[in-house]
C-alpha atoms as a PDB file:
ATOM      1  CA  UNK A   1      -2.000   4.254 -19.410  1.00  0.00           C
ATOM      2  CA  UNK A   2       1.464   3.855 -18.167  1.00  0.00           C
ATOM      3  CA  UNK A   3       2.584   0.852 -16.411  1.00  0.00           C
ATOM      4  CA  UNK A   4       3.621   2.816 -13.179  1.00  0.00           C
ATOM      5  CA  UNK A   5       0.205   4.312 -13.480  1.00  0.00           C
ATOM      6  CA  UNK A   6      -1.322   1.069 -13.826  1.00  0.00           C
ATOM      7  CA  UNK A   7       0.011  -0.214 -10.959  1.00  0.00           C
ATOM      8  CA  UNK A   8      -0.495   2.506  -8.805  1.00  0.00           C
ATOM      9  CA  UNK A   9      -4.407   2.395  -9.766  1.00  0.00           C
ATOM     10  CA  UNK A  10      -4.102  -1.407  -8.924  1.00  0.00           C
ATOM     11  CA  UNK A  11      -2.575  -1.207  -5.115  1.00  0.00           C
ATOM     12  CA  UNK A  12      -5.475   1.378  -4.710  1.00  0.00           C
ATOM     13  CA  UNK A  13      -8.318  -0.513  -5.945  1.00  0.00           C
ATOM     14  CA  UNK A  14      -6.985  -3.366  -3.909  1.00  0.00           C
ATOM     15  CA  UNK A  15      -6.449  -1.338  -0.977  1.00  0.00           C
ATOM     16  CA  UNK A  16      -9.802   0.214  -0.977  1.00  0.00           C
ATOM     17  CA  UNK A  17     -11.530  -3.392  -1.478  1.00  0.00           C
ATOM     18  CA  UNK A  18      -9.927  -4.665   1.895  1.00  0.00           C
ATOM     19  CA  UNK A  19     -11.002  -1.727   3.543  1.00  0.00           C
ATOM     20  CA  UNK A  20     -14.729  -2.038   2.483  1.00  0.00           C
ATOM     21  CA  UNK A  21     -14.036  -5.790   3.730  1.00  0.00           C
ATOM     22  CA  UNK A  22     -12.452  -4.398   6.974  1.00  0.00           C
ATOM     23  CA  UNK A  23     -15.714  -2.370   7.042  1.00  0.00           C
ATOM     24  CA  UNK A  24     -18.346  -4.682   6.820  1.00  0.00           C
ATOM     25  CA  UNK A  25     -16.674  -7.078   8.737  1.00  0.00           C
ATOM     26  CA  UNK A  26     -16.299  -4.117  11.599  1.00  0.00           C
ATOM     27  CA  UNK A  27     -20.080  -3.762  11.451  1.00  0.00           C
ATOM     28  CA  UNK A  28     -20.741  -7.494  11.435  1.00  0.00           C
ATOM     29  CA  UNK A  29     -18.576  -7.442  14.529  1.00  0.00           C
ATOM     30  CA  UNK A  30     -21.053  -4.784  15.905  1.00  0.00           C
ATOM     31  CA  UNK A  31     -24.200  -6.011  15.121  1.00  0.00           C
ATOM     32  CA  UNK A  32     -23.088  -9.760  16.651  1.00  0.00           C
ATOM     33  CA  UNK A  33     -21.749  -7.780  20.269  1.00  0.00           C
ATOM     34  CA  UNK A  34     -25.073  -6.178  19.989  1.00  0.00           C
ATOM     35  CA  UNK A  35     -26.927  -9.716  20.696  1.00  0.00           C
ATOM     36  CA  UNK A  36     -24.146 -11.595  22.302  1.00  0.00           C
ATOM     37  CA  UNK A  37     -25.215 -12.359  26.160  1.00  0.00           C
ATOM     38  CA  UNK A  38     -21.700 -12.689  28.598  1.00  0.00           C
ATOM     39  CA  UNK A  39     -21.017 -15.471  30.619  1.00  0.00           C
ATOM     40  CA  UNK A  40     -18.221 -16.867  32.415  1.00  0.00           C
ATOM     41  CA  UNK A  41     -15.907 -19.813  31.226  1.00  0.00           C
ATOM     42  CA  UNK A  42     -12.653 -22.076  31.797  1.00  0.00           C
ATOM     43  CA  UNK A  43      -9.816 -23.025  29.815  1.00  0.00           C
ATOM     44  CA  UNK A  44     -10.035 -26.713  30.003  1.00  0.00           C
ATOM     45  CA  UNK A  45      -7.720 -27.646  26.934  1.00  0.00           C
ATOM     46  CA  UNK A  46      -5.309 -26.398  24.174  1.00  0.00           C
ATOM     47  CA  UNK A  47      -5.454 -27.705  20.308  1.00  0.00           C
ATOM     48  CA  UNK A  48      -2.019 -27.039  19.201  1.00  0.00           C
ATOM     49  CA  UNK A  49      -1.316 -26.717  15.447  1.00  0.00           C
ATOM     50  CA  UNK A  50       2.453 -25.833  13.004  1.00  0.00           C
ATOM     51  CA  UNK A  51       2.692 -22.993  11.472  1.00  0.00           C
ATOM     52  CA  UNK A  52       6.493 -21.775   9.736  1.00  0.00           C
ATOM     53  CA  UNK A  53       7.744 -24.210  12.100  1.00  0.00           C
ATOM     54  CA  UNK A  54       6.516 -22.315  15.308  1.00  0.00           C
ATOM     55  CA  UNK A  55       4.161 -24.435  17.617  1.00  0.00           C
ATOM     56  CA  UNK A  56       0.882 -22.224  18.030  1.00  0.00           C
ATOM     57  CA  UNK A  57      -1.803 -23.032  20.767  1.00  0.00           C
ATOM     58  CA  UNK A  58      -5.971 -22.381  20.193  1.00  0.00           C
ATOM     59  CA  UNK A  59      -7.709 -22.304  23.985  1.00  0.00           C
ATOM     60  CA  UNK A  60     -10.444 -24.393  23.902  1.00  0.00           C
ATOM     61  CA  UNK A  61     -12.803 -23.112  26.540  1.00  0.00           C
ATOM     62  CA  UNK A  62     -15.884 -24.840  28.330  1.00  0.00           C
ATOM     63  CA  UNK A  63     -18.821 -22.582  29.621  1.00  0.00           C
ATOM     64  CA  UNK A  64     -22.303 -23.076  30.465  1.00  0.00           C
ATOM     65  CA  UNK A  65     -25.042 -20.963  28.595  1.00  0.00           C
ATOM     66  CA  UNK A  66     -28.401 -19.324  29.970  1.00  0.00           C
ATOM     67  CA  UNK A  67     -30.647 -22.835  29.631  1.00  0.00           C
ATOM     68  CA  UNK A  68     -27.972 -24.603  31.746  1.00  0.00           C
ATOM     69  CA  UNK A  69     -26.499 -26.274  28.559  1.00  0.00           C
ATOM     70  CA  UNK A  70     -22.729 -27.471  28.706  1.00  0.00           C
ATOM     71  CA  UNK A  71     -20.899 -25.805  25.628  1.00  0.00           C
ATOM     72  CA  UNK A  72     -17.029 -26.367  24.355  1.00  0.00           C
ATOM     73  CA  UNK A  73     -15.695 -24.556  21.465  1.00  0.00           C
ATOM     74  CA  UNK A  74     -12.382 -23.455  20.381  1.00  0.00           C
ATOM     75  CA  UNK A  75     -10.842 -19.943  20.342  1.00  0.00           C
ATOM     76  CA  UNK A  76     -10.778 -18.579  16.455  1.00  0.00           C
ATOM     77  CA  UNK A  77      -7.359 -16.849  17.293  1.00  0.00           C
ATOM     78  CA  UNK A  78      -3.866 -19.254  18.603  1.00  0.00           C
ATOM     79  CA  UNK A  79      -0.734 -18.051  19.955  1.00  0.00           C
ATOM     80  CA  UNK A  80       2.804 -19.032  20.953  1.00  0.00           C
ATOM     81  CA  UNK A  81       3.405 -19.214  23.923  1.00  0.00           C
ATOM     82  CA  UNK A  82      -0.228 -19.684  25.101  1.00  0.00           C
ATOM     83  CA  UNK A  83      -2.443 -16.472  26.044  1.00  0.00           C
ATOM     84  CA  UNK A  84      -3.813 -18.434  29.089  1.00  0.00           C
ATOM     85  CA  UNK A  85      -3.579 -21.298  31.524  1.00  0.00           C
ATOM     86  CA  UNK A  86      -5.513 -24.642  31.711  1.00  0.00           C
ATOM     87  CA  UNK A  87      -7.797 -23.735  34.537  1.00  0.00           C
ATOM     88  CA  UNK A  88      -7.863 -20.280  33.716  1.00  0.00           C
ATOM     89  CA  UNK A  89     -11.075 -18.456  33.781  1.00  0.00           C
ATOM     90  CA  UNK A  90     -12.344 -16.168  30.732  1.00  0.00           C
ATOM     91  CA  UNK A  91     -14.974 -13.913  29.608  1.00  0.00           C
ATOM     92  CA  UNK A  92     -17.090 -15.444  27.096  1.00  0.00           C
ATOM     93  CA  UNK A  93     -19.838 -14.061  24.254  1.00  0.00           C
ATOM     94  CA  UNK A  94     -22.221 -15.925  22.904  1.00  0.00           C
ATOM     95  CA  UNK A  95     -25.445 -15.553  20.709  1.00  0.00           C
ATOM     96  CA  UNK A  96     -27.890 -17.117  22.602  1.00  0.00           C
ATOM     97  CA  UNK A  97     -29.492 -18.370  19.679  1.00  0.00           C
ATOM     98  CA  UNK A  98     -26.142 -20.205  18.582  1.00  0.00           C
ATOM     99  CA  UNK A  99     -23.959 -20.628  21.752  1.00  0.00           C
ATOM    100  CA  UNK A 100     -21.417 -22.698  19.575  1.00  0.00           C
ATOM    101  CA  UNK A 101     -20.504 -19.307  17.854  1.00  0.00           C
ATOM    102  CA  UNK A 102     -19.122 -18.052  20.926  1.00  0.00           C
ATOM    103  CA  UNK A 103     -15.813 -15.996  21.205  1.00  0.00           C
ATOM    104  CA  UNK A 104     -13.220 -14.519  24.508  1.00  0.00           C
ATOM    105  CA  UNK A 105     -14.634 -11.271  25.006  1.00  0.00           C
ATOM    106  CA  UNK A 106     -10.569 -10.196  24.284  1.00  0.00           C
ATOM    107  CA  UNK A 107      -9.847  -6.916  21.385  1.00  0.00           C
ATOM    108  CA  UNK A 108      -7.603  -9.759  18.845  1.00  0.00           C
ATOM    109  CA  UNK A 109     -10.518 -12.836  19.398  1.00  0.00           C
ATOM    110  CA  UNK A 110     -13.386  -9.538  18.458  1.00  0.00           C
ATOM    111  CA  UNK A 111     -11.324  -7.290  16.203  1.00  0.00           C
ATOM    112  CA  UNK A 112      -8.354  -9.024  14.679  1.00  0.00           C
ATOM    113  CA  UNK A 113     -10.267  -9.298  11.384  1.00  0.00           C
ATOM    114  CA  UNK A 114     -10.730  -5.756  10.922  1.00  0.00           C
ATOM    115  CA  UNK A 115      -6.594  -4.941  12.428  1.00  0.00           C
ATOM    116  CA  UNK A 116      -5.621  -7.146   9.759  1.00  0.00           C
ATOM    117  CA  UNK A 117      -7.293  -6.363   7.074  1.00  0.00           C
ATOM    118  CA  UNK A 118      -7.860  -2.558   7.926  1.00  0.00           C
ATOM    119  CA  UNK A 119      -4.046  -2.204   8.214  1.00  0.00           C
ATOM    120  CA  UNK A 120      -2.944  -4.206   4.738  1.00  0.00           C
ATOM    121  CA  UNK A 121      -6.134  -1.887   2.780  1.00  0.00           C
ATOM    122  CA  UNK A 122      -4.409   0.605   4.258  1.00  0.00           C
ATOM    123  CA  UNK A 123      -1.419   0.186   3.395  1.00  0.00           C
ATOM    124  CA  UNK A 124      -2.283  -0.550  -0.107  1.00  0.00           C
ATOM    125  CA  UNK A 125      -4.320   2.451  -0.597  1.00  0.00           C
ATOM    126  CA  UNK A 126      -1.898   4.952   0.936  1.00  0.00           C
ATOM    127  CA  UNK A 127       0.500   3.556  -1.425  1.00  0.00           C
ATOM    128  CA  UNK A 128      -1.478   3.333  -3.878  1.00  0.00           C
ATOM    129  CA  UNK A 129      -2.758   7.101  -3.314  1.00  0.00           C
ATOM    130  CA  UNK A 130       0.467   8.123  -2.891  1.00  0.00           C
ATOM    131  CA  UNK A 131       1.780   7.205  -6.600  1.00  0.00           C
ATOM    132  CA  UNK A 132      -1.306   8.407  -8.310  1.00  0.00           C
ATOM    133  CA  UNK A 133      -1.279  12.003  -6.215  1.00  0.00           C
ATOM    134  CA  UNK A 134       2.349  12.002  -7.417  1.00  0.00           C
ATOM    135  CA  UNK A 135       2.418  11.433 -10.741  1.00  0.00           C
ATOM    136  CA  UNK A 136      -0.950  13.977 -11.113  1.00  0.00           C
ATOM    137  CA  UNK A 137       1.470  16.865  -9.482  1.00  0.00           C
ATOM    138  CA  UNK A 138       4.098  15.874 -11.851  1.00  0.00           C
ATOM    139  CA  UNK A 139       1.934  16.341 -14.486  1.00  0.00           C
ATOM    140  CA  UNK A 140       0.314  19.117 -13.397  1.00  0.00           C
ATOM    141  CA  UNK A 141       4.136  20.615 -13.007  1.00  0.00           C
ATOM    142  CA  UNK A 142       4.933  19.570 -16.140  1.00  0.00           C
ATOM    143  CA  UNK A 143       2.132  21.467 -17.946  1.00  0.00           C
ATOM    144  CA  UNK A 144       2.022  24.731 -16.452  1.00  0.00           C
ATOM    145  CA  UNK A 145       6.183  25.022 -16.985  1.00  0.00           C
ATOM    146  CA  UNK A 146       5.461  24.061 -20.681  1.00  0.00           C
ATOM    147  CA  UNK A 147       2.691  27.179 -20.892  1.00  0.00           C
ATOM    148  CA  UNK A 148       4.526  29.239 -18.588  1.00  0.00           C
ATOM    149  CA  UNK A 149       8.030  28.591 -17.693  1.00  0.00           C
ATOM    150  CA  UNK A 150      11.603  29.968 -19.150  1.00  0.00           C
ATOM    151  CA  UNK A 151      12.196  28.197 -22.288  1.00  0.00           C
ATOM    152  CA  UNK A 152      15.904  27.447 -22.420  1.00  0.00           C
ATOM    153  CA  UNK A 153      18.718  25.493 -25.143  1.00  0.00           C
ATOM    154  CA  UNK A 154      20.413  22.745 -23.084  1.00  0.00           C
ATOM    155  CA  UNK A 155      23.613  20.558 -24.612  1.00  0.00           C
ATOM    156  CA  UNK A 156      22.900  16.883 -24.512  1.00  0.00           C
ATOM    157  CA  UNK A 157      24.558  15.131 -22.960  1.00  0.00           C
ATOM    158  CA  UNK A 158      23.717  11.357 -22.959  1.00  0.00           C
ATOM    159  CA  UNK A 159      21.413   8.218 -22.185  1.00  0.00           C
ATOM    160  CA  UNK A 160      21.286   6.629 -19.012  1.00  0.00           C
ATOM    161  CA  UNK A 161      20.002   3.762 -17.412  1.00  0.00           C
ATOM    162  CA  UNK A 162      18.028   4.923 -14.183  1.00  0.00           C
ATOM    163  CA  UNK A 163      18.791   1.617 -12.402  1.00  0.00           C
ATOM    164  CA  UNK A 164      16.897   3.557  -9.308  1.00  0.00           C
ATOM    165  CA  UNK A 165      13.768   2.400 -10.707  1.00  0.00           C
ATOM    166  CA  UNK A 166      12.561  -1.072 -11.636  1.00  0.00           C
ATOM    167  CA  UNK A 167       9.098  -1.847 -12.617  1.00  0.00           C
ATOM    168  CA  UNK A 168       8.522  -5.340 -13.874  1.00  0.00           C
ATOM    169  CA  UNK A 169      12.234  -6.392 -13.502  1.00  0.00           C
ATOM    170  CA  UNK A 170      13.172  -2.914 -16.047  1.00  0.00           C
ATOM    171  CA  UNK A 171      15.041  -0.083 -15.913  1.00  0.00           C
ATOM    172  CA  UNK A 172      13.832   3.264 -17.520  1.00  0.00           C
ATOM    173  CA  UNK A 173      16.722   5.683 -19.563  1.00  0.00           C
ATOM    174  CA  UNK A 174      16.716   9.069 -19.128  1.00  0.00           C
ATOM    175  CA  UNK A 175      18.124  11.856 -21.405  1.00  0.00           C
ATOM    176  CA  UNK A 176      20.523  14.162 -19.941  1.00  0.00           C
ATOM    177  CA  UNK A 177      21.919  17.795 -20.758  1.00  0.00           C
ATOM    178  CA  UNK A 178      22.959  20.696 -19.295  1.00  0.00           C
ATOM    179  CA  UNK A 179      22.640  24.403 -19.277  1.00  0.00           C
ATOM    180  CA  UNK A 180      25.269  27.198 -17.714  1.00  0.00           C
ATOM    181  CA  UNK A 181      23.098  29.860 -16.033  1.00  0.00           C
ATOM    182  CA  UNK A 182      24.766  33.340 -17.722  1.00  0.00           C
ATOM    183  CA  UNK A 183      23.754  35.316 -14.756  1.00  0.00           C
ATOM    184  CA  UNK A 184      25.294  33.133 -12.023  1.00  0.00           C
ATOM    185  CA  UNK A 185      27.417  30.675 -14.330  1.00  0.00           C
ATOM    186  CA  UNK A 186      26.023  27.630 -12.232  1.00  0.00           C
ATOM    187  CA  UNK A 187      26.148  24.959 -14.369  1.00  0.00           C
ATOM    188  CA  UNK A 188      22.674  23.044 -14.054  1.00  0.00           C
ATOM    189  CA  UNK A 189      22.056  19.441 -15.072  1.00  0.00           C
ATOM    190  CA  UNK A 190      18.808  17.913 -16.608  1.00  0.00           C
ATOM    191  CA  UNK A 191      16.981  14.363 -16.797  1.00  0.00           C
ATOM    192  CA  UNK A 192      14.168  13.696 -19.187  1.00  0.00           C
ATOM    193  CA  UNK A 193      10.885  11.795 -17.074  1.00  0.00           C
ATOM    194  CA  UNK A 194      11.387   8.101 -17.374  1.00  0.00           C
ATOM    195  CA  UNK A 195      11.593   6.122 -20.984  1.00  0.00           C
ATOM    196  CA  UNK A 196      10.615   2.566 -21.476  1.00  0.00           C
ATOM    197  CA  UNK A 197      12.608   2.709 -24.645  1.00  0.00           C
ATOM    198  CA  UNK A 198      16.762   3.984 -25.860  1.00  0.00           C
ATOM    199  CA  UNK A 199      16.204   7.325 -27.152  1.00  0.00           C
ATOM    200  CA  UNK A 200      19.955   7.413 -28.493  1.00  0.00           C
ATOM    201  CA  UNK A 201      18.847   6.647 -32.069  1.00  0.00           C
ATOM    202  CA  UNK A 202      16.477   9.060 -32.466  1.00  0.00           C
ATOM    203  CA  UNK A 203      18.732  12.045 -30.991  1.00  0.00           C
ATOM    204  CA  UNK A 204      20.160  13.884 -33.954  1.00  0.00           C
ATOM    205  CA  UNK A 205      20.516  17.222 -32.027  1.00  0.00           C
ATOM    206  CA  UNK A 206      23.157  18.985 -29.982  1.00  0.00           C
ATOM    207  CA  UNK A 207      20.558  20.644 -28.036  1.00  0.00           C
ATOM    208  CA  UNK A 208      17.500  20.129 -26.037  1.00  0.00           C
ATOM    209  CA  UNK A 209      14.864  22.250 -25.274  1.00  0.00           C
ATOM    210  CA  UNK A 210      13.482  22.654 -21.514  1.00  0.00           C
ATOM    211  CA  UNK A 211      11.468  24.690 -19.824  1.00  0.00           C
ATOM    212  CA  UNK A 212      12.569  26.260 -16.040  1.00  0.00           C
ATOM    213  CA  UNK A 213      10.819  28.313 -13.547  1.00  0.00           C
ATOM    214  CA  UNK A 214      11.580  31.565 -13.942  1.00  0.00           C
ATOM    215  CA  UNK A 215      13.450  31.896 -10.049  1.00  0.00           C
ATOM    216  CA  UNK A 216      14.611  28.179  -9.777  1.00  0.00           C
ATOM    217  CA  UNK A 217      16.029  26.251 -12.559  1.00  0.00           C
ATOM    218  CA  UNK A 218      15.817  23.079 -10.217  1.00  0.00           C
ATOM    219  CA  UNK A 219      11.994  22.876 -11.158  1.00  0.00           C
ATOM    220  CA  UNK A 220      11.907  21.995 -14.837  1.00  0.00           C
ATOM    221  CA  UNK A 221      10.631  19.960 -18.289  1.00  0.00           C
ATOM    222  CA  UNK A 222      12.606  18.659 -20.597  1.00  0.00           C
ATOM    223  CA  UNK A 223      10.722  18.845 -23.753  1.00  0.00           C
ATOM    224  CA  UNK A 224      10.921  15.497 -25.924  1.00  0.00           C
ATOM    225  CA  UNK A 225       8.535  15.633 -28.268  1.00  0.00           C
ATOM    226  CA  UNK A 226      10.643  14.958 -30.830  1.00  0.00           C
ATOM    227  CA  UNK A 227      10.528  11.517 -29.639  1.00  0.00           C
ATOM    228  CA  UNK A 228       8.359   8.689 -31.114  1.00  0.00           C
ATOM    229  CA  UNK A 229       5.565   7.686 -28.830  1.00  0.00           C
ATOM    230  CA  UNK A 230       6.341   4.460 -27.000  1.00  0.00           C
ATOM    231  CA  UNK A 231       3.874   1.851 -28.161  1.00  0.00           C
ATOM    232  CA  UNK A 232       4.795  -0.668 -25.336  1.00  0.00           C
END
């Protein structure tokens, strides 16, 4: 498998494990609003913690559950500057069979979890997705202009260095040649797919063979299987 492959296959496995996490944690959220009772409560305090040098404040909020029970707990989310005043009065949620597990009825205090996590899986798989659907319509490409396209003598023309792709701090080469179209006597230039190895020593030929579609030379294969598979 090749490494741009493997990687690709990687940032969508990853991706697709935060959103299952995202998931479940979106139904946990659910099932816990499901029981929660609602009350009324007051910002009596802040705990302030560091974070990258920023000063970020957790509300810590009082309220007073169905059997008449004082309870104090602290906000799971913090901010800078605060989200409310000392004194100011919030919604609260609470299980009533654990009113220390109680959250602000607020979308980041209920739903930040699955934001966060949601939008990095996300990320990760579209990304992911994105190289893998890719690379399967290159290939895809490839193979039908090998069975069906305009086979065609090109004149090498060198190794480069495609410095516009790096995967694990390298650079693939690319072959190129060109070909002067004899009905329109555009001259048309061609790059091999990515190599993770210098070809030059094993090019003993003036010309290469690729394959064009037959009403656009700009979609094409360069044929190099005269090449020695790259055993990484």
């Amino acid at each position: 498998m090749g490494t741009i492959k493997i990687i690709s296959v990687v940032f969508a496995t990853i991706g697709m494990a935060l959103l299952v996490v995202a998931f479940m944690s979106y139904q946990s959220t659910n099932d816990w609003l499901d029981e929660a009772m609602k009350t009324d409560g007051t910002v009596i305090a802040f705990q302030s913690s560091y974070s990258d040098g920023t000063t970020l404040y957790r509300p810590v909020i009082q309220f007073e559950d169905k059997g008449g029970n004082n309870v104090i707990f602290h906000s799971s989310t913090a901010s800078s500057p605060p989200a409310y005043s000392k004194g100011e009065n919030v919604t609260v949620l609470y299980p009533e069979s654990n009113p220390n597990e109680a959250k602000i009825e607020g979308f980041f205090s209920l739903w930040g979890m699955v934001v966060i996590v949601g939008g990095i899986g996300m990320v990760f798989f579209l990304v992911g997705g994105g190289i893998i659907f890719s690379v399967k319509r290159k290939s895809n490409t490839d193979k039908w202009l090998r069975r069906n396209g305009n086979s065609i003598d090109t004149a090498f023309q060198g190794v480069i260095l495609d410095t516009s792709l790096t995967v694990n701090g390298r650079h693939p080469f690319r072959i190129l040649s060109q070909w002067q179209d004899p009905t329109t006597s555009e001259v048309h230039v061609f790059k091999s797919n990515s190599l993770w190895f210098d070809p030059s020593q094993f090019i003993d030929q003036k010309n290469i063979k690729v394959f064009i579609g037959w009403d656009n030379p700009k979609k094409y294969y360069m044929d190099v299987s005269f090449l020695p598979k790259y055993g990484g």
